[in-house]
C-alpha atoms as a PDB file:
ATOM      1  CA  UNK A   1     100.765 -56.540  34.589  1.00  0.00           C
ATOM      2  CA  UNK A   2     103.693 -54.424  35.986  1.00  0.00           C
ATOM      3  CA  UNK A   3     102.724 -51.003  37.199  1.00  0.00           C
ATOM      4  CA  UNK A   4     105.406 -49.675  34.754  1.00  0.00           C
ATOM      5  CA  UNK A   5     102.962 -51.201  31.849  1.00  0.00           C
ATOM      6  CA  UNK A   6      99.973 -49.806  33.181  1.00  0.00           C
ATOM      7  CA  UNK A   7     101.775 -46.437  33.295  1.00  0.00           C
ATOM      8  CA  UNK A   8     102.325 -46.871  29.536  1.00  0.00           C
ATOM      9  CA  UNK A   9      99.229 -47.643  28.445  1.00  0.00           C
ATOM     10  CA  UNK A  10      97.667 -45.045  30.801  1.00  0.00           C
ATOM     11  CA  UNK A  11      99.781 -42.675  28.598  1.00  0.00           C
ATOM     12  CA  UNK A  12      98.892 -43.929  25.449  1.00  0.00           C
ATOM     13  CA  UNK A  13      95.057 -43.590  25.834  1.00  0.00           C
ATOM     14  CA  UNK A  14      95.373 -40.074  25.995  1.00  0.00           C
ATOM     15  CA  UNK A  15      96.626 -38.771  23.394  1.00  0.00           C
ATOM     16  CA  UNK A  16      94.835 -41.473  21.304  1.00  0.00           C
ATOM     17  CA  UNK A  17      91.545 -40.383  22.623  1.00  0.00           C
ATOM     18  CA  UNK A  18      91.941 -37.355  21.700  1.00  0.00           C
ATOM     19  CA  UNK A  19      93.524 -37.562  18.025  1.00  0.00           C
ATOM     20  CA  UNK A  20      90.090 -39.647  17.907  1.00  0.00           C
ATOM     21  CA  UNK A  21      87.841 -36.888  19.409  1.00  0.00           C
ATOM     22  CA  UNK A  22      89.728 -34.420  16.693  1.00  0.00           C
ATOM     23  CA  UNK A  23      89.121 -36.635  14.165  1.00  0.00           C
ATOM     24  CA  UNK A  24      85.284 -37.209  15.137  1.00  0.00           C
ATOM     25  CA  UNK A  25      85.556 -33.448  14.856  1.00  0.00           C
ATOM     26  CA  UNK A  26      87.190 -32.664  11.293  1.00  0.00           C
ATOM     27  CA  UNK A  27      84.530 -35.348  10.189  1.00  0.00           C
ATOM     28  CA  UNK A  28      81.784 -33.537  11.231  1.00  0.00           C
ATOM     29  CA  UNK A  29      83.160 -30.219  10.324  1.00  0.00           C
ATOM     30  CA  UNK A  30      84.125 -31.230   7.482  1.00  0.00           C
ATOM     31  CA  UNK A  31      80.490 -32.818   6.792  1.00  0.00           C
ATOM     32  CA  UNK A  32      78.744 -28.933   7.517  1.00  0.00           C
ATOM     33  CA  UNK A  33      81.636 -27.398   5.228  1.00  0.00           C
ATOM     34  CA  UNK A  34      80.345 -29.679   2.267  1.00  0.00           C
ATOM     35  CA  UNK A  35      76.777 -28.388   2.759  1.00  0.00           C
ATOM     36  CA  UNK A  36      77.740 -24.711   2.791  1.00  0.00           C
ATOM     37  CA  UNK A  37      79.687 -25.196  -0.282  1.00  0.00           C
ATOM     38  CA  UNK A  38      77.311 -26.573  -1.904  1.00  0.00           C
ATOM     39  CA  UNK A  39      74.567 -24.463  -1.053  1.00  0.00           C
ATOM     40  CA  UNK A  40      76.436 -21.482  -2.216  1.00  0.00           C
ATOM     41  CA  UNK A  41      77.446 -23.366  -5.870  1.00  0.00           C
ATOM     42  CA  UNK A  42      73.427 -23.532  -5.715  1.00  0.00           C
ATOM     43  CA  UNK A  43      73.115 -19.966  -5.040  1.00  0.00           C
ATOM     44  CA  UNK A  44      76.210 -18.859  -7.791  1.00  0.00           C
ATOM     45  CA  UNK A  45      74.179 -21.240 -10.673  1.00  0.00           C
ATOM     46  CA  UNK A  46      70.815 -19.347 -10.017  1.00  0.00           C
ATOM     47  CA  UNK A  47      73.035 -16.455  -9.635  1.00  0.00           C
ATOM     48  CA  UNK A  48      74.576 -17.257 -13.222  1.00  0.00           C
ATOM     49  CA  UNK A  49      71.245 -18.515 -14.859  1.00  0.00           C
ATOM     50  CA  UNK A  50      69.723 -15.070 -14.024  1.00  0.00           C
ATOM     51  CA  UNK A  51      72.384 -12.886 -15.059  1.00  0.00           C
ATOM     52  CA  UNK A  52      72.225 -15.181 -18.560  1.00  0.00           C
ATOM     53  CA  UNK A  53      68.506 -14.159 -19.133  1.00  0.00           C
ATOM     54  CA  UNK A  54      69.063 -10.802 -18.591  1.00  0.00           C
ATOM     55  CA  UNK A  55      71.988 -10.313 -20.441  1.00  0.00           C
ATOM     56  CA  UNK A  56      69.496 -12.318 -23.756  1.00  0.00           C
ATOM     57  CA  UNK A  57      67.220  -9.955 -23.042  1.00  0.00           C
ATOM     58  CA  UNK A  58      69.217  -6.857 -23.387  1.00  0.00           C
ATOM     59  CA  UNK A  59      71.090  -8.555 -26.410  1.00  0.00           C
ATOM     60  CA  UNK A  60      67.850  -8.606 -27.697  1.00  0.00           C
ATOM     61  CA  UNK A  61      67.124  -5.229 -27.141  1.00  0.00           C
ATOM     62  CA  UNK A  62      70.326  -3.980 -28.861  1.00  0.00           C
ATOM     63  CA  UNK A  63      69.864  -5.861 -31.666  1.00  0.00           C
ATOM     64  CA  UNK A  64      66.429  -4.253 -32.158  1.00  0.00           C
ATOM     65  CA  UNK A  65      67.621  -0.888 -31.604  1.00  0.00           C
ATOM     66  CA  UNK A  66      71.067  -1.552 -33.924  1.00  0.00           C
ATOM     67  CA  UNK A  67      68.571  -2.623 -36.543  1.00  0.00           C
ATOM     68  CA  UNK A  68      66.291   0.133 -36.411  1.00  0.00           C
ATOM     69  CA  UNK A  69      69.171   2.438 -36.682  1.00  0.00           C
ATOM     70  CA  UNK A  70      70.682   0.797 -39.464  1.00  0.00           C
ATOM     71  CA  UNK A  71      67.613   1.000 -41.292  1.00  0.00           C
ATOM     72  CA  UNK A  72      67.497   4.536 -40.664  1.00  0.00           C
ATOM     73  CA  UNK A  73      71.122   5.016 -41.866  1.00  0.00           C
ATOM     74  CA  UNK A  74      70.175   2.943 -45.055  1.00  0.00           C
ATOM     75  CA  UNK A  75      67.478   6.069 -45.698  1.00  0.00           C
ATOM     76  CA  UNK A  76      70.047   8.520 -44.862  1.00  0.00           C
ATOM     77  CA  UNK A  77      72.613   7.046 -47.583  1.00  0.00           C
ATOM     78  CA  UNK A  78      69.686   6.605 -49.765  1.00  0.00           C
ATOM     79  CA  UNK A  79      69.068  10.491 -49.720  1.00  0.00           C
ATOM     80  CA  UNK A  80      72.514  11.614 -49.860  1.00  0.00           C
ATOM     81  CA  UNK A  81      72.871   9.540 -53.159  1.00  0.00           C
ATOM     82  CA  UNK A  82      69.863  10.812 -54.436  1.00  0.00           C
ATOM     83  CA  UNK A  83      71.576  14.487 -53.805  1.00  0.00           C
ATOM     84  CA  UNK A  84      74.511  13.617 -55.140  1.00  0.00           C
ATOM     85  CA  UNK A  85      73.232  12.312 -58.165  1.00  0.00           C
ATOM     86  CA  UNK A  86      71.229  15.243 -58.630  1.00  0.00           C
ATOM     87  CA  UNK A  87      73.932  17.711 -58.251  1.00  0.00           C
ATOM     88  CA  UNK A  88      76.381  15.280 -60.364  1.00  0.00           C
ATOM     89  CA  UNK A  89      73.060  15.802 -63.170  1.00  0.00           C
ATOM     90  CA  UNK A  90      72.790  19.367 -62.381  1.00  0.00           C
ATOM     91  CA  UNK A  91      76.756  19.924 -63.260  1.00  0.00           C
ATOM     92  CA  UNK A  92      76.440  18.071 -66.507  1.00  0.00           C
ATOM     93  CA  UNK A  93      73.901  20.557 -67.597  1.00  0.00           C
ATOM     94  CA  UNK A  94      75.159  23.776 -66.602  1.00  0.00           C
ATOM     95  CA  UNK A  95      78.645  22.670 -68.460  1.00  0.00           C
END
């Protein structure tokens, strides 16, 4: 081999190494990346399946209160009518 060839290829192992090594690299990187991301989608799904339980259980909750007041507004609409129709029999009479 000419020395002009050896030059060359002493120049081209270089920068090929090292686009290898920085490959190698991204690879690996890219291999820890992955795990983080999917150890926080495993922390934003527990994350998620809490926040769904709690939200049922105050759903719950409002629904029991919602009905307890509607029952109490029921009774409350119940008297009134009673009153009115009283006062609707009382007027009758005094006319």
């Amino acid at each position: 081999m000419k020395p002009e060839q050896i030059q060359l290829i002493a120049m081209a192992v270089g920068p090929v190494a090292t686009l290898i090594v920085v490959f190698l690299g991204v690879l690996f990187q890219n291999r820890h990346v992955d795990t983080r991301i999917s150890d926080l989608d495993t922390r934003i799904s527990d994350l998620t399946r809490s926040m769904d339980l709690r939200f049922a259980d105050t759903k719950e909750t409002l629904r029991a209160e919602m009905r307890a007041n509607q029952s109490e507004l029921l009774a409350k609409f119940a008297e009134l009518d009673n009153r009115l129709s009283r006062l609707k029999g009382e007027r009758r009479i005094v006319q």
